[in-house]
C-alpha atoms as a PDB file:
ATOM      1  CA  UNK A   1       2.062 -43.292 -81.822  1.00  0.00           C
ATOM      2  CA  UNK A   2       1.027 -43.747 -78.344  1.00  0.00           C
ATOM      3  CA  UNK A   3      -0.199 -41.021 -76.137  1.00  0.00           C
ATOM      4  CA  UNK A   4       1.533 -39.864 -72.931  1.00  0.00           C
ATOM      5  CA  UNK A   5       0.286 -41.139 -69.592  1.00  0.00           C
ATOM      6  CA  UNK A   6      -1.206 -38.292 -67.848  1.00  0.00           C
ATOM      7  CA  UNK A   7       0.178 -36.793 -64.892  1.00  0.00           C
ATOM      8  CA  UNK A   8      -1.961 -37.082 -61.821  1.00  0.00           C
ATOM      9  CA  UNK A   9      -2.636 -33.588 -60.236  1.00  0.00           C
ATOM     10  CA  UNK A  10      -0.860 -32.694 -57.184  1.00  0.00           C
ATOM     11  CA  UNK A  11      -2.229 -33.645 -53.784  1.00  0.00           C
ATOM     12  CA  UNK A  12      -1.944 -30.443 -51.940  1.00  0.00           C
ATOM     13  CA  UNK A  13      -5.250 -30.337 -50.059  1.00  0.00           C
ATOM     14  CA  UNK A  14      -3.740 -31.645 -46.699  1.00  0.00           C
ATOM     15  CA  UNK A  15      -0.747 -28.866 -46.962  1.00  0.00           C
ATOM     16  CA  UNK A  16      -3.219 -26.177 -47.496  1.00  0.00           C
ATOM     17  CA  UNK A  17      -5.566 -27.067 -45.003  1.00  0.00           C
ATOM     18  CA  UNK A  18      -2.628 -27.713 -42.247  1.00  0.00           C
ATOM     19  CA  UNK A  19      -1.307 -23.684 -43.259  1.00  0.00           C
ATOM     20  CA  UNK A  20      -5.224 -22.543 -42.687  1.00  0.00           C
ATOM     21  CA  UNK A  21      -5.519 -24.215 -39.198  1.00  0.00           C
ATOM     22  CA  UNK A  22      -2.271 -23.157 -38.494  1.00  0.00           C
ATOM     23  CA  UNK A  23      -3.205 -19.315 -39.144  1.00  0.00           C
ATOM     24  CA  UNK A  24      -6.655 -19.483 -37.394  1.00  0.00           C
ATOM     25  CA  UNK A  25      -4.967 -21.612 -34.148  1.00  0.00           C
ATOM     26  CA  UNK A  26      -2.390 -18.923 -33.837  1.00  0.00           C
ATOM     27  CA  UNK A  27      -4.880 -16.194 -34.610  1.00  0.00           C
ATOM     28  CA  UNK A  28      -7.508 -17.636 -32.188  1.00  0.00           C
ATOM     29  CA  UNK A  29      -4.621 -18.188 -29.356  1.00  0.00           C
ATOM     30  CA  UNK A  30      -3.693 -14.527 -29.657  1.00  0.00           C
ATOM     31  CA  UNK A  31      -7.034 -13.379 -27.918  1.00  0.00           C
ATOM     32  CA  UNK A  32      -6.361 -14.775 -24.678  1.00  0.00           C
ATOM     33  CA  UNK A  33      -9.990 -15.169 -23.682  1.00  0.00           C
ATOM     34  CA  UNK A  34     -10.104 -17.106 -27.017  1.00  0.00           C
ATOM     35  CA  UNK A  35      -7.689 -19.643 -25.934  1.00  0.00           C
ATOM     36  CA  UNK A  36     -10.023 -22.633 -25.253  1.00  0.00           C
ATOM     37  CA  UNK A  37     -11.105 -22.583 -29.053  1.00  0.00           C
ATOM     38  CA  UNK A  38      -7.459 -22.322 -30.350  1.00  0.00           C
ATOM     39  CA  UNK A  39      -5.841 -25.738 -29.624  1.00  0.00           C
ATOM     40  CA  UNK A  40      -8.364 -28.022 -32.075  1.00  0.00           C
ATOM     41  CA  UNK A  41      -7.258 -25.995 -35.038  1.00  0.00           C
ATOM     42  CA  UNK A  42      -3.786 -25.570 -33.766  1.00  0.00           C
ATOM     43  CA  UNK A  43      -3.850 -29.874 -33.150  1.00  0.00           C
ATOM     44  CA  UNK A  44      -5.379 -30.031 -36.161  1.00  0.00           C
ATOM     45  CA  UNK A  45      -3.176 -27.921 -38.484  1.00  0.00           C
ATOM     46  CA  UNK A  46      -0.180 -30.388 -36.837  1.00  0.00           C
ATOM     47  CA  UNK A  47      -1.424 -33.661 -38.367  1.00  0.00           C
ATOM     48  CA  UNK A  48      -2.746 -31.925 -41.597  1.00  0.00           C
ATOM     49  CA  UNK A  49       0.840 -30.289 -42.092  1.00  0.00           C
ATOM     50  CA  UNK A  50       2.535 -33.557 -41.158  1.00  0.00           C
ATOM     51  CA  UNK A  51       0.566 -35.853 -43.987  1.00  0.00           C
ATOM     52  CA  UNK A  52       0.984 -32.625 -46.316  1.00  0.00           C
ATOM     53  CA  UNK A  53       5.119 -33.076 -45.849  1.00  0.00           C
ATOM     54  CA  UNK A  54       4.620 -36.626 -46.032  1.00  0.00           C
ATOM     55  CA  UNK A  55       3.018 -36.497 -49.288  1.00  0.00           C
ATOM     56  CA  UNK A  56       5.755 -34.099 -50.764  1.00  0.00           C
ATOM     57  CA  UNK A  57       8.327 -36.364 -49.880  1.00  0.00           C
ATOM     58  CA  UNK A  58       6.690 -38.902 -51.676  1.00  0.00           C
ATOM     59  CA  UNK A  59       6.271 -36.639 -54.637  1.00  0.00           C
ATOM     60  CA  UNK A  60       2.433 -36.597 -54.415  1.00  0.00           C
ATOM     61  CA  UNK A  61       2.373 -32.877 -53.401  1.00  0.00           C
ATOM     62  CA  UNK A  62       4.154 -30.240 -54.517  1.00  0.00           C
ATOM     63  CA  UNK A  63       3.637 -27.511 -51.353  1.00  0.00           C
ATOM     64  CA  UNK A  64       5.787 -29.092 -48.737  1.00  0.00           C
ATOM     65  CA  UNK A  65       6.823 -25.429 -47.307  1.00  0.00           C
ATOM     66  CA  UNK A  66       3.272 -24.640 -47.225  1.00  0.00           C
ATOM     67  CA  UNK A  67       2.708 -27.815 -44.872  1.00  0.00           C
ATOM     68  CA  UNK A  68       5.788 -27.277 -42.702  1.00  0.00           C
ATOM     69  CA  UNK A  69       4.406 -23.756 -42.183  1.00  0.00           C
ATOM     70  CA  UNK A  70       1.089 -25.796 -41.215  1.00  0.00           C
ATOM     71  CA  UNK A  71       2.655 -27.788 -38.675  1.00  0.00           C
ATOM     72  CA  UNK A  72       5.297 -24.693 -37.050  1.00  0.00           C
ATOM     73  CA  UNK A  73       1.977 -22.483 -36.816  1.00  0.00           C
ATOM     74  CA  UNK A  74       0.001 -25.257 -35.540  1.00  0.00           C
ATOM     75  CA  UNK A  75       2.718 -26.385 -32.918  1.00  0.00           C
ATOM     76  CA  UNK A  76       3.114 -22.173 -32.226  1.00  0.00           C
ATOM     77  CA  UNK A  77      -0.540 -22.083 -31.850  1.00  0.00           C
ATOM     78  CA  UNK A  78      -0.507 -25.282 -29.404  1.00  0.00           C
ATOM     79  CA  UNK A  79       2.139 -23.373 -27.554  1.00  0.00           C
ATOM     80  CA  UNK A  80       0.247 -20.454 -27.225  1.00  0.00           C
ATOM     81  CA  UNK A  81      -3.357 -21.982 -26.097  1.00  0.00           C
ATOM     82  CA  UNK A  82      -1.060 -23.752 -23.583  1.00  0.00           C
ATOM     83  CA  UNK A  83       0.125 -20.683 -22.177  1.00  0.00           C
ATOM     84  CA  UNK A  84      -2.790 -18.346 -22.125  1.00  0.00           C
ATOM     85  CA  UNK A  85      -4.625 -21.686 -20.069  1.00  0.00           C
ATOM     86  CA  UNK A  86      -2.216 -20.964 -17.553  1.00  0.00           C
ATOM     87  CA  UNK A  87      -1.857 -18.005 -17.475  1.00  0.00           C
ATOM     88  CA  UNK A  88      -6.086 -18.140 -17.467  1.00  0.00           C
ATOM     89  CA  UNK A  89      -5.731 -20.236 -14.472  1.00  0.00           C
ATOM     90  CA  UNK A  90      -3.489 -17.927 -12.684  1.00  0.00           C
ATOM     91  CA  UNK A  91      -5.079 -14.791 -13.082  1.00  0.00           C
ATOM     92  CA  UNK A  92      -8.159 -16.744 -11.878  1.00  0.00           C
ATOM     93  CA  UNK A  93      -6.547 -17.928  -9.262  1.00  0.00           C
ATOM     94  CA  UNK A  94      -5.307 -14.542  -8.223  1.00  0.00           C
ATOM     95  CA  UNK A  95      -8.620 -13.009  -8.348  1.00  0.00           C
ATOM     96  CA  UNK A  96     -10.127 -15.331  -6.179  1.00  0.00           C
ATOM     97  CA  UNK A  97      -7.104 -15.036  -3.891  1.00  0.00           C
ATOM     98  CA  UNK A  98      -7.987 -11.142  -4.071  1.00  0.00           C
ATOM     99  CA  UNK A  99     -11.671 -11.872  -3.675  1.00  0.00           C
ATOM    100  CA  UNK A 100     -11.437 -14.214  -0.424  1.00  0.00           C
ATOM    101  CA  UNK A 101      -8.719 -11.806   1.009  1.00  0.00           C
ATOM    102  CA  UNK A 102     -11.008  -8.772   0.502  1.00  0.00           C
ATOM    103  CA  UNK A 103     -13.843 -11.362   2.116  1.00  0.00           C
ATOM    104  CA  UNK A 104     -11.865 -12.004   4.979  1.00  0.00           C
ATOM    105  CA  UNK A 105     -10.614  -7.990   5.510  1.00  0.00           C
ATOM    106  CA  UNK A 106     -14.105  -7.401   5.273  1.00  0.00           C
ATOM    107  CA  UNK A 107     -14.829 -10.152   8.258  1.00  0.00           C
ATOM    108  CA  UNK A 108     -12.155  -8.874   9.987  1.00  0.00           C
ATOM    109  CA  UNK A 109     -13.476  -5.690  10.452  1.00  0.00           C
ATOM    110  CA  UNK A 110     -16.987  -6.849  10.731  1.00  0.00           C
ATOM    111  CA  UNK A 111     -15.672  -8.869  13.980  1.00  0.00           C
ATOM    112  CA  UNK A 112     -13.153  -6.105  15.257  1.00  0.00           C
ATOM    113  CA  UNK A 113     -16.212  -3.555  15.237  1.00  0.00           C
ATOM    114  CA  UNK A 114     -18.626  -5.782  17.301  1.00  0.00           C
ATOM    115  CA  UNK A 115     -15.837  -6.467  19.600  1.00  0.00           C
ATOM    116  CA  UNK A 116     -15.077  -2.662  19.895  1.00  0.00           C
ATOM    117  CA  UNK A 117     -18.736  -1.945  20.443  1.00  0.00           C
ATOM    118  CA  UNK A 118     -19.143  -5.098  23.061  1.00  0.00           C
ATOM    119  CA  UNK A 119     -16.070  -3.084  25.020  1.00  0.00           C
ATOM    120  CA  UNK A 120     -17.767  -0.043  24.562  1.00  0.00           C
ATOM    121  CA  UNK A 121     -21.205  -1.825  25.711  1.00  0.00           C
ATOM    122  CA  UNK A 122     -19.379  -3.062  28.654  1.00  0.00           C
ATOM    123  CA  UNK A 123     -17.607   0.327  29.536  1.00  0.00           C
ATOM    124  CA  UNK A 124     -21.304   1.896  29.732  1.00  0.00           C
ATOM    125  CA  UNK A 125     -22.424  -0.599  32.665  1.00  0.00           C
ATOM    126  CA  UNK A 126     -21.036   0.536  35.848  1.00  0.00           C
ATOM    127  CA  UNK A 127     -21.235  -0.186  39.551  1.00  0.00           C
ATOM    128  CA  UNK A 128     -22.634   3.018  41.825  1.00  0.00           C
ATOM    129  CA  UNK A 129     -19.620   5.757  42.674  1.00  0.00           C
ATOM    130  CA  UNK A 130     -17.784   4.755  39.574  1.00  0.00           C
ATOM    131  CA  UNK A 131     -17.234   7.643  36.580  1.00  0.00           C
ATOM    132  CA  UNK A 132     -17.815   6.786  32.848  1.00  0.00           C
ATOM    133  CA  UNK A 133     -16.605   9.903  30.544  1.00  0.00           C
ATOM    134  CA  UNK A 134     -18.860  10.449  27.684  1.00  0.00           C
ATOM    135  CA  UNK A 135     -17.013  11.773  24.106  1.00  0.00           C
ATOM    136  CA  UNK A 136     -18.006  15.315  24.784  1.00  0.00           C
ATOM    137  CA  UNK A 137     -15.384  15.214  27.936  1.00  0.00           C
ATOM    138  CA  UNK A 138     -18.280  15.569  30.609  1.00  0.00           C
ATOM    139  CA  UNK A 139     -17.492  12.680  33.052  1.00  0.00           C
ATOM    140  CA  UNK A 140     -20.582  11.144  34.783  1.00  0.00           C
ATOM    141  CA  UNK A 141     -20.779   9.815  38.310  1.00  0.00           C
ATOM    142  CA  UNK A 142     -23.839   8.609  40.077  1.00  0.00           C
ATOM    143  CA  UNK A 143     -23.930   8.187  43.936  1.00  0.00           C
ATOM    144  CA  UNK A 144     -25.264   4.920  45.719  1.00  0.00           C
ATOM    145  CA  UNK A 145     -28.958   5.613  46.046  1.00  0.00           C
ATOM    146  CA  UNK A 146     -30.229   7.383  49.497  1.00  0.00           C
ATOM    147  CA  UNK A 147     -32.827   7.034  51.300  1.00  0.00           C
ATOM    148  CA  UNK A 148     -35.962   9.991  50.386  1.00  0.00           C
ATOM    149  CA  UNK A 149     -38.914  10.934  52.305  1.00  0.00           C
ATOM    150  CA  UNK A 150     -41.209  12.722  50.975  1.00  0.00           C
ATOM    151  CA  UNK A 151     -43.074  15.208  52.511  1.00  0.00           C
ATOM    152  CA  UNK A 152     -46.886  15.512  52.743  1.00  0.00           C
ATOM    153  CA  UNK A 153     -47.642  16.911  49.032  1.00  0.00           C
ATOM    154  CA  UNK A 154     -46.284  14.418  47.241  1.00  0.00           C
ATOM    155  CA  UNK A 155     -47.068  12.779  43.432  1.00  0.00           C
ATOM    156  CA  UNK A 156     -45.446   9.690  41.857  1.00  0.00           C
ATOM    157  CA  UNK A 157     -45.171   7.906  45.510  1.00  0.00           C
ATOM    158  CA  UNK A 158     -47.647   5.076  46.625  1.00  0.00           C
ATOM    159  CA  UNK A 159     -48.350   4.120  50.069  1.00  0.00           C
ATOM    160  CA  UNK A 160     -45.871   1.212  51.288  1.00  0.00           C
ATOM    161  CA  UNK A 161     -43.314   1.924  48.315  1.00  0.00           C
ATOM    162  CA  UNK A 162     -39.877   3.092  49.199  1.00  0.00           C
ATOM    163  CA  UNK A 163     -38.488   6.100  47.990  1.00  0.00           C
ATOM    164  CA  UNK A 164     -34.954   6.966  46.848  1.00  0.00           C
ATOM    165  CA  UNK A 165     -32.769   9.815  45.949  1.00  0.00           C
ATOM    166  CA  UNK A 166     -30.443   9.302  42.888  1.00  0.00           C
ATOM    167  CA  UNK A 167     -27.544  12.221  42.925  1.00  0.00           C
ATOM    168  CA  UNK A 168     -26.069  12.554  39.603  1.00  0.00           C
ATOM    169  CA  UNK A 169     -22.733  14.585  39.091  1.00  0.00           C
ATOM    170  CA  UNK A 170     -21.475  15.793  35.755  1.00  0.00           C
ATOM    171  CA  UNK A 171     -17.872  17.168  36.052  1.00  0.00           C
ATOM    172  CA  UNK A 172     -16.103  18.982  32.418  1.00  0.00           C
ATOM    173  CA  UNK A 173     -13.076  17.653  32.131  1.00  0.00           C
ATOM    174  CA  UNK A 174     -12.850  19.075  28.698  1.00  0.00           C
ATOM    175  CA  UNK A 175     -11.595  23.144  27.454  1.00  0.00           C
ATOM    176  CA  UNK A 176     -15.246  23.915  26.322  1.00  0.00           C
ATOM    177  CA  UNK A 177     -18.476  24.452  27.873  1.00  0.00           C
ATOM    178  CA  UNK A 178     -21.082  21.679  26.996  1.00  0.00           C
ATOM    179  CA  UNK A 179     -24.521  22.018  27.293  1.00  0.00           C
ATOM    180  CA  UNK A 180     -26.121  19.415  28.856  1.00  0.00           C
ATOM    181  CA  UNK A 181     -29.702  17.813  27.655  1.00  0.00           C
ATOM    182  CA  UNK A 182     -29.845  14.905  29.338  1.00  0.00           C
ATOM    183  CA  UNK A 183     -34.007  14.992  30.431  1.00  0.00           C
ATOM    184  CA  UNK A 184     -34.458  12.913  33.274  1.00  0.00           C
ATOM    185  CA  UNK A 185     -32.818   9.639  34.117  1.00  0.00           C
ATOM    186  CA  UNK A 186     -34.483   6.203  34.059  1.00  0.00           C
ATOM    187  CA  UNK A 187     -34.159   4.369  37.211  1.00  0.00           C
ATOM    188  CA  UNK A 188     -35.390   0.347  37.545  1.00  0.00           C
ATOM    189  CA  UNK A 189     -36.194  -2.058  39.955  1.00  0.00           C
ATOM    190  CA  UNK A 190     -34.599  -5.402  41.079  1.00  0.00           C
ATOM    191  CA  UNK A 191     -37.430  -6.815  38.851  1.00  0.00           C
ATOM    192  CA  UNK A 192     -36.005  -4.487  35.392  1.00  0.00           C
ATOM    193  CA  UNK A 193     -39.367  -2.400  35.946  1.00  0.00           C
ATOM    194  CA  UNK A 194     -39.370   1.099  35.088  1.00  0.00           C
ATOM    195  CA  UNK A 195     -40.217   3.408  38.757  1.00  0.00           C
ATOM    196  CA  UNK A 196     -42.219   6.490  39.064  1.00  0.00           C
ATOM    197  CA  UNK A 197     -40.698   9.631  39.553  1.00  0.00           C
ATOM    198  CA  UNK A 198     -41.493  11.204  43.050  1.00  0.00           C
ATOM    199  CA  UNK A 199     -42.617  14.770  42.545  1.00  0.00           C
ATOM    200  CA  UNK A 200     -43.113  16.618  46.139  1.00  0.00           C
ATOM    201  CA  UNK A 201     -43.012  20.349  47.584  1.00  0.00           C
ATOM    202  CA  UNK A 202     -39.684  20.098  49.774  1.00  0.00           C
ATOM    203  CA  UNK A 203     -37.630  21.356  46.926  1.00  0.00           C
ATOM    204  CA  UNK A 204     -34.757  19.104  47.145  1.00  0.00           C
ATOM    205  CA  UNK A 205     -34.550  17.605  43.890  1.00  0.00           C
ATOM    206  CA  UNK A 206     -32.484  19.227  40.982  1.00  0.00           C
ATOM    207  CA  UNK A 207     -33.071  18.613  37.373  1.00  0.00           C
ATOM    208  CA  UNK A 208     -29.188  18.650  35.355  1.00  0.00           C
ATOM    209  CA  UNK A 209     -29.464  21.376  32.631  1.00  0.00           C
ATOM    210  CA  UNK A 210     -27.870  24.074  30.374  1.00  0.00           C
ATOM    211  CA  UNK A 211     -23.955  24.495  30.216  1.00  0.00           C
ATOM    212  CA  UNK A 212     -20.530  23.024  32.552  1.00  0.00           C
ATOM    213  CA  UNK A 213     -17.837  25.339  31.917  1.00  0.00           C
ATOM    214  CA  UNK A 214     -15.046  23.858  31.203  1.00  0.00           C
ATOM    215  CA  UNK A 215     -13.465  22.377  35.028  1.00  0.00           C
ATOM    216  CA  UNK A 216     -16.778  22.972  36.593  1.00  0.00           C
ATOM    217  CA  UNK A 217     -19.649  20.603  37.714  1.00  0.00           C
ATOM    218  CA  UNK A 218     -23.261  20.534  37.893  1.00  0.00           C
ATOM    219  CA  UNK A 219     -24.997  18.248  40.171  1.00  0.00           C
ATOM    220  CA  UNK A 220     -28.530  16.572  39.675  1.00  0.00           C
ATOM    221  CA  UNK A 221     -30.608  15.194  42.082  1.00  0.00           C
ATOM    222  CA  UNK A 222     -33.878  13.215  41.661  1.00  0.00           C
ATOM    223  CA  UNK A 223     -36.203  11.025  43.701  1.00  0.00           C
ATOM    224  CA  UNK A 224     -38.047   8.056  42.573  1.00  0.00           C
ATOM    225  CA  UNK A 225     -40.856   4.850  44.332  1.00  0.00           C
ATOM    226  CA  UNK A 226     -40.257   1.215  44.213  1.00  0.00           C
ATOM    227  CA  UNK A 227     -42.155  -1.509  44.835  1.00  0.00           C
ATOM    228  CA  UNK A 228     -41.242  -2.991  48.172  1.00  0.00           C
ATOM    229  CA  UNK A 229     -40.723  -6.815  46.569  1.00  0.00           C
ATOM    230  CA  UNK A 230     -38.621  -5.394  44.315  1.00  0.00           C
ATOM    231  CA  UNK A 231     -36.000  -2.270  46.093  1.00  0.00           C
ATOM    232  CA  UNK A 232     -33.133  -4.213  46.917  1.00  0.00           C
ATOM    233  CA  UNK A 233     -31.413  -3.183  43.999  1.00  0.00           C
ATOM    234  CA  UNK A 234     -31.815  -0.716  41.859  1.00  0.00           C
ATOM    235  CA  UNK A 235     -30.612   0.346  37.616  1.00  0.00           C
ATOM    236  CA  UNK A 236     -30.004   3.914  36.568  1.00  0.00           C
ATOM    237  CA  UNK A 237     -29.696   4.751  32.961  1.00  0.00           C
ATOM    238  CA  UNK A 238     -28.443   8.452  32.153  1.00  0.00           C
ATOM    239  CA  UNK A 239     -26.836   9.916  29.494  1.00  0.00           C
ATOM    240  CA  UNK A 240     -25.734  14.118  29.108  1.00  0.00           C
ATOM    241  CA  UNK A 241     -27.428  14.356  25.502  1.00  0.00           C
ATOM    242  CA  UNK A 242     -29.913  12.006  24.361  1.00  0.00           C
ATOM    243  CA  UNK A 243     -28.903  12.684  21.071  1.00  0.00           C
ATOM    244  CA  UNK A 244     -26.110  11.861  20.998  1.00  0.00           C
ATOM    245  CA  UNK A 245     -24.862   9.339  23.316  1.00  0.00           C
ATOM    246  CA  UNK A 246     -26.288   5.902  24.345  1.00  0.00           C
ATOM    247  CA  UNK A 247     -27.105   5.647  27.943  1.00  0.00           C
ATOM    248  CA  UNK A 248     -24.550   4.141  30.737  1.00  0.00           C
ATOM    249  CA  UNK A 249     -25.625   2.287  33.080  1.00  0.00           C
ATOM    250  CA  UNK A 250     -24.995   2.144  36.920  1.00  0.00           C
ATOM    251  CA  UNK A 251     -26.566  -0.482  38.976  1.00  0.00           C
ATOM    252  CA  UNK A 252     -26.064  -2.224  42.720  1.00  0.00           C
ATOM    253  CA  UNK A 253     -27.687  -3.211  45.618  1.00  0.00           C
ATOM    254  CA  UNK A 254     -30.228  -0.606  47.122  1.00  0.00           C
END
């Protein structure tokens, strides 16, 4: 009697390897940082599903639902790494959007400040007889320079120089006294030179110090020497409280 032909065992290999794939490429796409390594298994798991269905039609398999679940989690999973890509490249994209507009704010502001302080810079430099108003409310004037002679006692004054008389006023215009501490102003030469003060015995000169009530003004007065090559013009530099505000500036011809 003859024996049976035996029956060749079921080629199911490509249908469970497709379901596998499947599960890691959906798994893998589900971490959104993990997209980039979800597609091969998700590609993968496609064609391993599809030759696992083929081979069940054919009656060499016997899991054909486990290889169409291979190939709808592998096409799921291709669906997914597709959309976490973009929506990788969008949220990229955003943040460097976010990034550059914070740069440029940034810029912005960098450039609006040194224009601000090149206004301010320009406010501070002023012709003789004009006002500049310092924060505190104490508005500054100083007088076109005047002619000085000093008397016999005299320091700070050499022979053939010519001496001037800067007049300073400081007017309150705020609702508080301020104290001024200004020390003494800096007065240069046509050249940019720094000039001596003139110290003599007349008594004329008046040094600006302690408080301006509010509406009230104090007036300084100070002489200083200049070269004769260089008196034609002349720079002051004065400020009510060297501590707290940057000289202005008030310059013209002597």
């Amino acid at each position: 009697m003859p024996f049976p032909a035996p029956v060749p065992a079921p080629l199911n290999g490509m249908g469970i390897t497709g379901l596998v794939l499947g599960i890691v490429g959906v798994c893998l796409g589900a971490f959104i940082i993990l997209f980039w390594m979800s597609w091969l298994p998700a590609l993968l798991a496609v064609i391993f599903g599809a030759v696992g269905m083929s081979r069940a039609r054919k009656g060499l398999a016997t899991n054909g639902g486990m290889a169409l679940a291979g190939v709808i989690l592998g096409g799921l999973g291709l669906l997914i790494s597709a959309g976490a890509g973009v929506f990788t490249v969008l949220a990229v994209k955003a943040g460097a959007d976010e990034i550059r507009e914070k740069a440029d704010a940034v810029k912005r502001a960098e450039t609006a400040e040194r224009e601000r302080e090149k206004e301010e810079e320009k406010a501070r430099h002023l012709s003789f007889g004009q006002a500049y108003t310092f924060e505190n409310g104490l508005k500054v004037t100083v007088a076109k320079p005047q002619p000085f002679v000093p008397d016999d006692f005299v320091l700070g004054h050499a022979k053939g120089n010519k001496a001037i008389q800067i007049t300073i006023t400081v007017v309150n215009t705020g609702k508080e006294r301020v104290r001024i501490d200004s020390g003494l102003p800096s007065v240069n030469d046509a050249n940019g030179a720094s000039t001596e003060l003139v110290i003599d015995g007349s008594d004329r000169q008046r040094v600006l110090e302690g408080y301006v009530l509010p509406g009230k003004e104090a007036v300084g007065k100070y002489a200083f020497s200049l070269p004769p090559d260089a008196a034609d013009r002349v720079e002051v530099e004065f400020s009510p409280d060297l501590k707290q505000w940057e000289d202005s500036y008030w310059s013209g011809p002597n």
